[in-house]
C-alpha atoms as a PDB file:
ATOM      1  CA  UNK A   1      -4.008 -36.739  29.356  1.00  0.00           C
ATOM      2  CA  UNK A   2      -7.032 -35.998  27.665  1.00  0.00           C
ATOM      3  CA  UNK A   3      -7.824 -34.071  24.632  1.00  0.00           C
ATOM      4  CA  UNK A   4      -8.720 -30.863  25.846  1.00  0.00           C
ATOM      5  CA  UNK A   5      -5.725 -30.664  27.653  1.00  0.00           C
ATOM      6  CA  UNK A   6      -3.529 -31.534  24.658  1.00  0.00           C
ATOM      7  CA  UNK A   7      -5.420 -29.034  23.041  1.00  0.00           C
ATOM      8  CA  UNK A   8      -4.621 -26.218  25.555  1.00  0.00           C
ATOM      9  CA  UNK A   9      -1.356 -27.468  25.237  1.00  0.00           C
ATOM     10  CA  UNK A  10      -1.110 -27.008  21.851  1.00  0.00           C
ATOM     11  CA  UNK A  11      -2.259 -23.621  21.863  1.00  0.00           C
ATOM     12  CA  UNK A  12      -0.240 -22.526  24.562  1.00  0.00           C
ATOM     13  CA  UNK A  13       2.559 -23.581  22.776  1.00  0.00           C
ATOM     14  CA  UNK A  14       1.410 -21.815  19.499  1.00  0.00           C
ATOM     15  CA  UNK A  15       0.727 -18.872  21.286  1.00  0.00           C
ATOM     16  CA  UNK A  16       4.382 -18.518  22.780  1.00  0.00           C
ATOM     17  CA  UNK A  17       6.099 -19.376  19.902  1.00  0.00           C
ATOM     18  CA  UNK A  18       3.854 -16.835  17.956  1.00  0.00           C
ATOM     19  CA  UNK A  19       5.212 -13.654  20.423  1.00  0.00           C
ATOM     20  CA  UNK A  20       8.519 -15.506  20.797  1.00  0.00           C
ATOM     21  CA  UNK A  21       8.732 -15.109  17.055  1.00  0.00           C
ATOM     22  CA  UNK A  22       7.450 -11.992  16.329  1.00  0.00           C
ATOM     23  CA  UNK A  23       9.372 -10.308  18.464  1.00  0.00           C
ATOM     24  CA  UNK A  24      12.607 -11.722  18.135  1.00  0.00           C
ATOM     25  CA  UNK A  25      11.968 -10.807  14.569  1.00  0.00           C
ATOM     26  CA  UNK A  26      11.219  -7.140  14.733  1.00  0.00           C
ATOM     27  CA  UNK A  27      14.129  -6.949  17.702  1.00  0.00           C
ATOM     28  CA  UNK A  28      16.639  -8.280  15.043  1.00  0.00           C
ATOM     29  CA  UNK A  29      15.280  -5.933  12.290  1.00  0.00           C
ATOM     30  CA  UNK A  30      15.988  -3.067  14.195  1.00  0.00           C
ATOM     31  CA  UNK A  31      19.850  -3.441  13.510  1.00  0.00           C
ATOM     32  CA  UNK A  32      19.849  -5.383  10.304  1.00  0.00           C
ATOM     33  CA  UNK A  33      18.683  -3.302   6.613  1.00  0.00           C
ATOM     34  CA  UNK A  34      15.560  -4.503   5.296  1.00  0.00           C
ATOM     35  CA  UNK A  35      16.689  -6.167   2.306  1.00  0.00           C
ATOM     36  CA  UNK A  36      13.112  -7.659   1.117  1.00  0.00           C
ATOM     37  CA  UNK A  37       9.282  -7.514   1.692  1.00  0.00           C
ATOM     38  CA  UNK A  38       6.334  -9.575   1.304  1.00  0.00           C
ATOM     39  CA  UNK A  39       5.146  -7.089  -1.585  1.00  0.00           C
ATOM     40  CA  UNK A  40       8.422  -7.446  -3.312  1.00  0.00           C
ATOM     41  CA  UNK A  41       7.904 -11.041  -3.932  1.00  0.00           C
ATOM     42  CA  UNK A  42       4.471 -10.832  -4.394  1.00  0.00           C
ATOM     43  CA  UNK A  43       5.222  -7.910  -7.043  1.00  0.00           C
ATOM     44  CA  UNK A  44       7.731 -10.320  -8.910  1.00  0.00           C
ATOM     45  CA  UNK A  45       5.118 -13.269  -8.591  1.00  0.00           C
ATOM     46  CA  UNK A  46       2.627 -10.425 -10.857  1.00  0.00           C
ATOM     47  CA  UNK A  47       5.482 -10.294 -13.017  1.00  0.00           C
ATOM     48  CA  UNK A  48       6.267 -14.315 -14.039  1.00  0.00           C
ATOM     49  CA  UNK A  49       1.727 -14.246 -14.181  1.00  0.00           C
ATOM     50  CA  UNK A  50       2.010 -11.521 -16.411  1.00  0.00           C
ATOM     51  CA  UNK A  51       4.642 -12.749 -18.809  1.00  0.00           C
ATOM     52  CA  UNK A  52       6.704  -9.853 -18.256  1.00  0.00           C
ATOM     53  CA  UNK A  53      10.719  -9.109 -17.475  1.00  0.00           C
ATOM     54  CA  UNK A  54      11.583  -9.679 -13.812  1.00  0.00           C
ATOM     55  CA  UNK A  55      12.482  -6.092 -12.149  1.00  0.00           C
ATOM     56  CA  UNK A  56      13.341  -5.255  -8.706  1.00  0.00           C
ATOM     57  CA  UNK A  57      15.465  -2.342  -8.003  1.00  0.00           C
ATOM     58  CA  UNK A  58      16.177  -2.140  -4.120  1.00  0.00           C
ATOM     59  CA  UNK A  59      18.945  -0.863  -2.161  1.00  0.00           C
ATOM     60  CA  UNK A  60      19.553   0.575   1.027  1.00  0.00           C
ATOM     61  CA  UNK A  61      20.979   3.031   2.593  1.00  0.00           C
ATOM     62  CA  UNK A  62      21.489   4.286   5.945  1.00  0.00           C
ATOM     63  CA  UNK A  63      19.322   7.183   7.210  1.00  0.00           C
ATOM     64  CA  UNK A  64      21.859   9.503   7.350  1.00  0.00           C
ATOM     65  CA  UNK A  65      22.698   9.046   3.637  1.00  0.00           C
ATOM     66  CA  UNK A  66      19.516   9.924   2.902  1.00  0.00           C
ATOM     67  CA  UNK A  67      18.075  13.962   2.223  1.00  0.00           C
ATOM     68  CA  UNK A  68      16.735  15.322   5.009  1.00  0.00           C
ATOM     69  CA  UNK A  69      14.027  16.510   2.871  1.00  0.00           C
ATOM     70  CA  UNK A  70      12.745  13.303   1.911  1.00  0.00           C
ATOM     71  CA  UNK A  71      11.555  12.333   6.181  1.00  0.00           C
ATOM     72  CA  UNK A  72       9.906  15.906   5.872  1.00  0.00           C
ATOM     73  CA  UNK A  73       7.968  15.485   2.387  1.00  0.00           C
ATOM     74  CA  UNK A  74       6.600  11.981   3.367  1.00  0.00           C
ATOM     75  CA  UNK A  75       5.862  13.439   6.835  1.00  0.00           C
ATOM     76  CA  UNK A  76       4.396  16.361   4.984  1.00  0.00           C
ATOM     77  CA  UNK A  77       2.378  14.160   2.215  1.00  0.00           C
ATOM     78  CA  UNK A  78       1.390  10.988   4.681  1.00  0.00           C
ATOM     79  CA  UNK A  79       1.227  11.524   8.281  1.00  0.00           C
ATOM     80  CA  UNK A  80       1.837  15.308   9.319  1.00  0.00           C
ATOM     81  CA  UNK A  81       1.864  13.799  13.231  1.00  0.00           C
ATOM     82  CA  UNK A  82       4.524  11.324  12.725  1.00  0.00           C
ATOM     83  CA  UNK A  83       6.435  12.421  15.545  1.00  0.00           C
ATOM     84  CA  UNK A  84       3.898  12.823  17.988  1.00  0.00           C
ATOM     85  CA  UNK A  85       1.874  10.203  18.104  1.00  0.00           C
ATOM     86  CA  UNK A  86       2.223   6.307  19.146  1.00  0.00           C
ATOM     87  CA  UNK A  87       1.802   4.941  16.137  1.00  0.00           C
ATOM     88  CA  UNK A  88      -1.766   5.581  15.428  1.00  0.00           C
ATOM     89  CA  UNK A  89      -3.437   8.913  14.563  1.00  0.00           C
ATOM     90  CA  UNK A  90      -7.017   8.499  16.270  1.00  0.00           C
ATOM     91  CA  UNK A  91      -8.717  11.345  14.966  1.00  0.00           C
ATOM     92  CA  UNK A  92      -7.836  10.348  11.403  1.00  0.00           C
ATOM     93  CA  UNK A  93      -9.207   7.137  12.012  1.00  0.00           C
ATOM     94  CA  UNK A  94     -12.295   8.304  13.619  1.00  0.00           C
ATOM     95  CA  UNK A  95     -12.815  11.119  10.443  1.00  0.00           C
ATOM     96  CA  UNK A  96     -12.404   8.172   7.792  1.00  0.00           C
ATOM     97  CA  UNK A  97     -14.919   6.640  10.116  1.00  0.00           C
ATOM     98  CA  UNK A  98     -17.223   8.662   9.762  1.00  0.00           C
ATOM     99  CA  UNK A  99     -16.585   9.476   6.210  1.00  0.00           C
ATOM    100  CA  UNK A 100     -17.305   6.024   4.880  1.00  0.00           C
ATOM    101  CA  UNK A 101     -20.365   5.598   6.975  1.00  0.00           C
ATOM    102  CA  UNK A 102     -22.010   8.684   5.191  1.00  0.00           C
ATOM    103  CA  UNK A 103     -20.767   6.985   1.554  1.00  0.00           C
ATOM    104  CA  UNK A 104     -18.249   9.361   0.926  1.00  0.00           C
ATOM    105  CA  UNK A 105     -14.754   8.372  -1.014  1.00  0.00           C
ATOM    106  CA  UNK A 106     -12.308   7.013   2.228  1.00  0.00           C
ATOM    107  CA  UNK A 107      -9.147   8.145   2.593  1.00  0.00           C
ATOM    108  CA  UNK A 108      -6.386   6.525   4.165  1.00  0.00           C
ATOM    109  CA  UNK A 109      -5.645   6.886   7.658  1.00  0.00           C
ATOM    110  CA  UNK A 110      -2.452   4.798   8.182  1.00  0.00           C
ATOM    111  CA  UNK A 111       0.329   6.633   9.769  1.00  0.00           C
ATOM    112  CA  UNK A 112       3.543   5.811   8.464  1.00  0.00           C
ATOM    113  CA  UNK A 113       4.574   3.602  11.555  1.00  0.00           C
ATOM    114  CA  UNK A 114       1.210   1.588  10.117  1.00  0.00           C
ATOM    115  CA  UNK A 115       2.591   1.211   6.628  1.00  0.00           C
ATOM    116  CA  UNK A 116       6.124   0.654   7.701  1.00  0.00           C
ATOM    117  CA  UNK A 117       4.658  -2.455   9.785  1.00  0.00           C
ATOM    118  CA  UNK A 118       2.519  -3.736   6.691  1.00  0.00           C
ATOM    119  CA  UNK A 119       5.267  -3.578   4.493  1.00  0.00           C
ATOM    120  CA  UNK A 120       7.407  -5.204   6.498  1.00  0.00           C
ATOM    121  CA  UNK A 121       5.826  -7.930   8.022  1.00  0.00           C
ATOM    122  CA  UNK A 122       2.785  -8.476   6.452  1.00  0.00           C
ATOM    123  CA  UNK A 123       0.608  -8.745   3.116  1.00  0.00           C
ATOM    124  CA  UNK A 124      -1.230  -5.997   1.025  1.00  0.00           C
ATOM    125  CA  UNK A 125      -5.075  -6.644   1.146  1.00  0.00           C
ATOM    126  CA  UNK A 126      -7.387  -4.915   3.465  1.00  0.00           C
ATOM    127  CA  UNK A 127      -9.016  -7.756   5.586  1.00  0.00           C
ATOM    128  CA  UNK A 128      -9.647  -7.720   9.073  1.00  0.00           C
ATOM    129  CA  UNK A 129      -7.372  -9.919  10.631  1.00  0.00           C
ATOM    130  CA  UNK A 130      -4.407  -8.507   8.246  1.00  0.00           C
ATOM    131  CA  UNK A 131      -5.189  -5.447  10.275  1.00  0.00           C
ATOM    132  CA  UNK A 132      -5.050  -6.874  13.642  1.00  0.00           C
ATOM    133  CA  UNK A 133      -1.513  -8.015  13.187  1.00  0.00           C
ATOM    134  CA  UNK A 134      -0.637  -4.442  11.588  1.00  0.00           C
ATOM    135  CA  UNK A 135      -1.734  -2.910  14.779  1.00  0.00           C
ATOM    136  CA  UNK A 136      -0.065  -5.195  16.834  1.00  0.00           C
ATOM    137  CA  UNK A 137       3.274  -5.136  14.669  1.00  0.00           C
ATOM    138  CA  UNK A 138       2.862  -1.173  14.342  1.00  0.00           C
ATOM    139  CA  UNK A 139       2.987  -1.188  18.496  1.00  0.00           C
ATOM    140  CA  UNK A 140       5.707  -3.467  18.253  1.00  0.00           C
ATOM    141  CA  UNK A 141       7.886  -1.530  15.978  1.00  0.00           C
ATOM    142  CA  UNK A 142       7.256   1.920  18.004  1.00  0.00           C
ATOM    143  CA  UNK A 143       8.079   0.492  21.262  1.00  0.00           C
ATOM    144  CA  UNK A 144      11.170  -1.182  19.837  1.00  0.00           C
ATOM    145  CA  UNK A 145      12.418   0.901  16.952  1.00  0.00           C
ATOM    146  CA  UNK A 146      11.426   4.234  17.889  1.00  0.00           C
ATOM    147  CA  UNK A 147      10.690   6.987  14.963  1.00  0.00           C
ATOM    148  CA  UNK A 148      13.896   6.991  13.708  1.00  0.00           C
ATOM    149  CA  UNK A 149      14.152   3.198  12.787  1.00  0.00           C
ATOM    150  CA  UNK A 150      10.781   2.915  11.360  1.00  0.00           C
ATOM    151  CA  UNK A 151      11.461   6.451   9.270  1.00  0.00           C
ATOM    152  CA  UNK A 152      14.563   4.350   7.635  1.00  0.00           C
ATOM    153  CA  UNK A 153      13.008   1.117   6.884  1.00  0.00           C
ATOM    154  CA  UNK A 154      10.157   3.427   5.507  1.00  0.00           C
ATOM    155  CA  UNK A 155      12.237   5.115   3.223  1.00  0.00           C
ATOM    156  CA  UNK A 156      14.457   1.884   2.250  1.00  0.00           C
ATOM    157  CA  UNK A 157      11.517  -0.448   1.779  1.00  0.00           C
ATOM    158  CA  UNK A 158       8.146   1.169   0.217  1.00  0.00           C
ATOM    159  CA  UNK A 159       7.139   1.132  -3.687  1.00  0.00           C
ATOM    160  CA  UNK A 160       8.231   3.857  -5.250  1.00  0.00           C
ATOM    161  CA  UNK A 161       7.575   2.704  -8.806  1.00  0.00           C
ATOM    162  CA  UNK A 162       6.788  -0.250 -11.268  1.00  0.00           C
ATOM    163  CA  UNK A 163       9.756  -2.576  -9.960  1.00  0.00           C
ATOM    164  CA  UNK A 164      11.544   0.415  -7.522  1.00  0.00           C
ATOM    165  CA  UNK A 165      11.776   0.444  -3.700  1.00  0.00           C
ATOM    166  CA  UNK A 166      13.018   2.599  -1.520  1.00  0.00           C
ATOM    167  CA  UNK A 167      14.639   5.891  -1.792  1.00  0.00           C
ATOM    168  CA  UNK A 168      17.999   5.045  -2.930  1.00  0.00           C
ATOM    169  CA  UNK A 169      16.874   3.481  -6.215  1.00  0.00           C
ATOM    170  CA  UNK A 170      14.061   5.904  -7.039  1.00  0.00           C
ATOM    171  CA  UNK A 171      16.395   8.395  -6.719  1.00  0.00           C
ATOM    172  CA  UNK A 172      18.700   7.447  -9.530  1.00  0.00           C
ATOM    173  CA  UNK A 173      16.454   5.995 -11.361  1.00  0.00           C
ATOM    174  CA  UNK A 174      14.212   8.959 -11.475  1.00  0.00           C
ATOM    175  CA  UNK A 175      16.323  11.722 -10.905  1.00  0.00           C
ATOM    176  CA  UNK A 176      19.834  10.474 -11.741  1.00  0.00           C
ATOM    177  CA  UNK A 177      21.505  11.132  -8.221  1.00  0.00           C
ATOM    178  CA  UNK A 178      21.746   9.598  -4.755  1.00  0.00           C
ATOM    179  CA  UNK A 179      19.215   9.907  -2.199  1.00  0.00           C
ATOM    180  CA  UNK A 180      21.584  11.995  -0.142  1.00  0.00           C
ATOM    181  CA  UNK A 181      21.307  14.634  -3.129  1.00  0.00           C
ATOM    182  CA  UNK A 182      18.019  14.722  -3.562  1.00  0.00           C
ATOM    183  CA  UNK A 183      16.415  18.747  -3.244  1.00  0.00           C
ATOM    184  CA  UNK A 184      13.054  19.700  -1.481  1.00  0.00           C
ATOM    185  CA  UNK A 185      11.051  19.389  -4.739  1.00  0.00           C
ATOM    186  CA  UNK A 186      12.203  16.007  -5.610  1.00  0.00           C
ATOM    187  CA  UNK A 187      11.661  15.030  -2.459  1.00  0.00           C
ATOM    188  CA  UNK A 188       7.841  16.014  -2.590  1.00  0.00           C
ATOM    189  CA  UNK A 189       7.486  14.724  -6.310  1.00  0.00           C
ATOM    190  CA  UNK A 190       8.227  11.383  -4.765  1.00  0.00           C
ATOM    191  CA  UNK A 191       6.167  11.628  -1.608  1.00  0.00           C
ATOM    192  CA  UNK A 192       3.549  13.045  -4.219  1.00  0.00           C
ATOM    193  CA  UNK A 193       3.761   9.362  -5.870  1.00  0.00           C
ATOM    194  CA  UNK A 194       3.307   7.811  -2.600  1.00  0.00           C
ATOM    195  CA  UNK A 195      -0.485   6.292  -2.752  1.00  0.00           C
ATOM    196  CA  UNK A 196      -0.432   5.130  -6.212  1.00  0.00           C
ATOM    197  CA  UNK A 197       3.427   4.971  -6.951  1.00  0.00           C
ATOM    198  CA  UNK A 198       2.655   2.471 -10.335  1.00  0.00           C
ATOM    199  CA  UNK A 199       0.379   5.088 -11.845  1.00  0.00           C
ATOM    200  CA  UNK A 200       2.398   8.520 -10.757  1.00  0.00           C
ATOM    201  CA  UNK A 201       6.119   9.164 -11.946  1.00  0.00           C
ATOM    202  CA  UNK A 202       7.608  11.554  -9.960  1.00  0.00           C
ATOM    203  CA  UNK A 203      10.431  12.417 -13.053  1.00  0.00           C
ATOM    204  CA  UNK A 204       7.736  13.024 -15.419  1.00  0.00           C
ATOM    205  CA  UNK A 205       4.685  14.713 -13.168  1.00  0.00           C
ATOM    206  CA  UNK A 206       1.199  16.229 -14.203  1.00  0.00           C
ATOM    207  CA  UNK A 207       0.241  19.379 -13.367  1.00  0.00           C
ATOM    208  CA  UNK A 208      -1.875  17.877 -10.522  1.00  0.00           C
ATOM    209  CA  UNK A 209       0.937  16.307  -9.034  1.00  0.00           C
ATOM    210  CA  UNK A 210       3.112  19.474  -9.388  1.00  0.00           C
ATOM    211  CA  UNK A 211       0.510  21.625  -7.584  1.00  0.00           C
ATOM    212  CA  UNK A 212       0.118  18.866  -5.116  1.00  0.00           C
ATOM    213  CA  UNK A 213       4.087  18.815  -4.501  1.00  0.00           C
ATOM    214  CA  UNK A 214       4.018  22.311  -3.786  1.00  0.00           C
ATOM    215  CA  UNK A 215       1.333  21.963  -1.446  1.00  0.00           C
ATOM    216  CA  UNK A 216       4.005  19.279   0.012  1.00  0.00           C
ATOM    217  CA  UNK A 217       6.879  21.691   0.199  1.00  0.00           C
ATOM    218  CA  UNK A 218       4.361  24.440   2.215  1.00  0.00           C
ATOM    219  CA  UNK A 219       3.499  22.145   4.767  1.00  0.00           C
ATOM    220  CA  UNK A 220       7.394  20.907   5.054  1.00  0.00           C
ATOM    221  CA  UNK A 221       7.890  24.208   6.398  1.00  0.00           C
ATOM    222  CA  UNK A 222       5.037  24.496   8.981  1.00  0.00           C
ATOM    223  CA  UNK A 223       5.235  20.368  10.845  1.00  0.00           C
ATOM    224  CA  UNK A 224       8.008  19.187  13.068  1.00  0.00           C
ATOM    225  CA  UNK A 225      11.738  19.136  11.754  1.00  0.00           C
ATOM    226  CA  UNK A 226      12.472  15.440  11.651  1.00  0.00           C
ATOM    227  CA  UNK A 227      15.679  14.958  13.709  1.00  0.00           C
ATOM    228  CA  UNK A 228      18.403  13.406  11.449  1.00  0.00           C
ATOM    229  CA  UNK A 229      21.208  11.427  12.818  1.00  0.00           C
ATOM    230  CA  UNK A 230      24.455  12.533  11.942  1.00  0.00           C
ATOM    231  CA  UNK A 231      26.432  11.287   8.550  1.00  0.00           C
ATOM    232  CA  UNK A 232      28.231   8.258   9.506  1.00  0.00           C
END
């Protein structure tokens, strides 16, 4: 055999094992809770660097123990298509497009099936071939999840403060109750927090982010209901 075909070989094998993986991986994740991310390690790694007192405050909770305003204010605040599209929203892409090629300040364009996959499965920086495997994992999680998995691990597993992820611990932390109890306001003070969630506090807010949570709680009102499962 000669080297070239060891070399094909090789890849071939890499290849399969990569899909084999992968999707095994996000097949399993649909039934079992999200307990840990790449960014919460890599958070705690800033920590031990920094000199400072480990803190992680994580736990989850099923979807139906969660407010139903809190699917509608991060629906509201992040991706107001959620529901309808496949995972991508083109036209936001193609606007920040053309946004950044005329120099003005970008704006994000991830949906939240986007973010859910980054968090999830992959690291925070904004390189291109970190965004290859987001779009792949993203079309992974939508065909295998569906909206109503990838709204839970959402909820359970993104920053929501110096040390706090998901909804469940922001939620007492912040506001001293479970996420279950959680009103429409609170619910759009934390989706308010949502792009910069180390610099905003969503139990102590500025008057920006109050007038941006009530922007929030208007569009709540006018986007899709998001379906919640029953209590279990």
């Amino acid at each position: 055999m000669n080297k070239m075909n060891i070399i094909k070989r090789w890849l071939r094998n890499i290849i399969i094992f990569f899909f084999v993986s992968t999707i095994g991986m996000v097949v399993a994740l649909k039934y079992v809770p999200v307990y840990f991310t790449p960014l919460m390690f890599i958070r705690v790694g800033e920590q031990i660097a920094d000199g400072d007192e480990i803190s992680m405050k994580h736990k989850w909770v099923p979807l139906s123990e969660i407010s139903r305003h809190a699917p509608q204010a991060v629906m509201a605040s992040e991706d107001n298509l959620f529901l309808d599209h496949n995972g991508f929203d083109v036209d936001a892409i193609i606007q920040a497009h053309k946004e950044a090629q005329q120099g003005k300040r970008q704006r994000g364009a991830s949906t939240i099936s986007q973010q859910t996959a980054k968090n999830v499965f992959l690291w925070p920086n904004h390189s291109w071939v970190r965004k290859g495997f987001e779009v792949y994992f993203t079309f992974l999680i939508e065909k295998i999840w569906g909206k109503e998995r990838i709204m839970e691990v959402y909820l359970n597993s993104i920053e929501m403060g110096r040390g706090i992820y998901g909804i469940e611990a922001c939620s007492q932390i912040k506001f001293n109750r479970n996420a279950a109890n959680i009103n429409k306001k609170q619910a759009a003070l934390i989706a308010t927090t949502l792009p910069n969630p180390r610099q905003r506090d969503s139990a102590n807010p500025t008057k920006w982010m109050n007038r941006r949570s009530n922007k929030i709680i208007q569009i709540m009102g006018q986007i899709k209901q998001f379906p919640m499962p029953e209590k279990e």
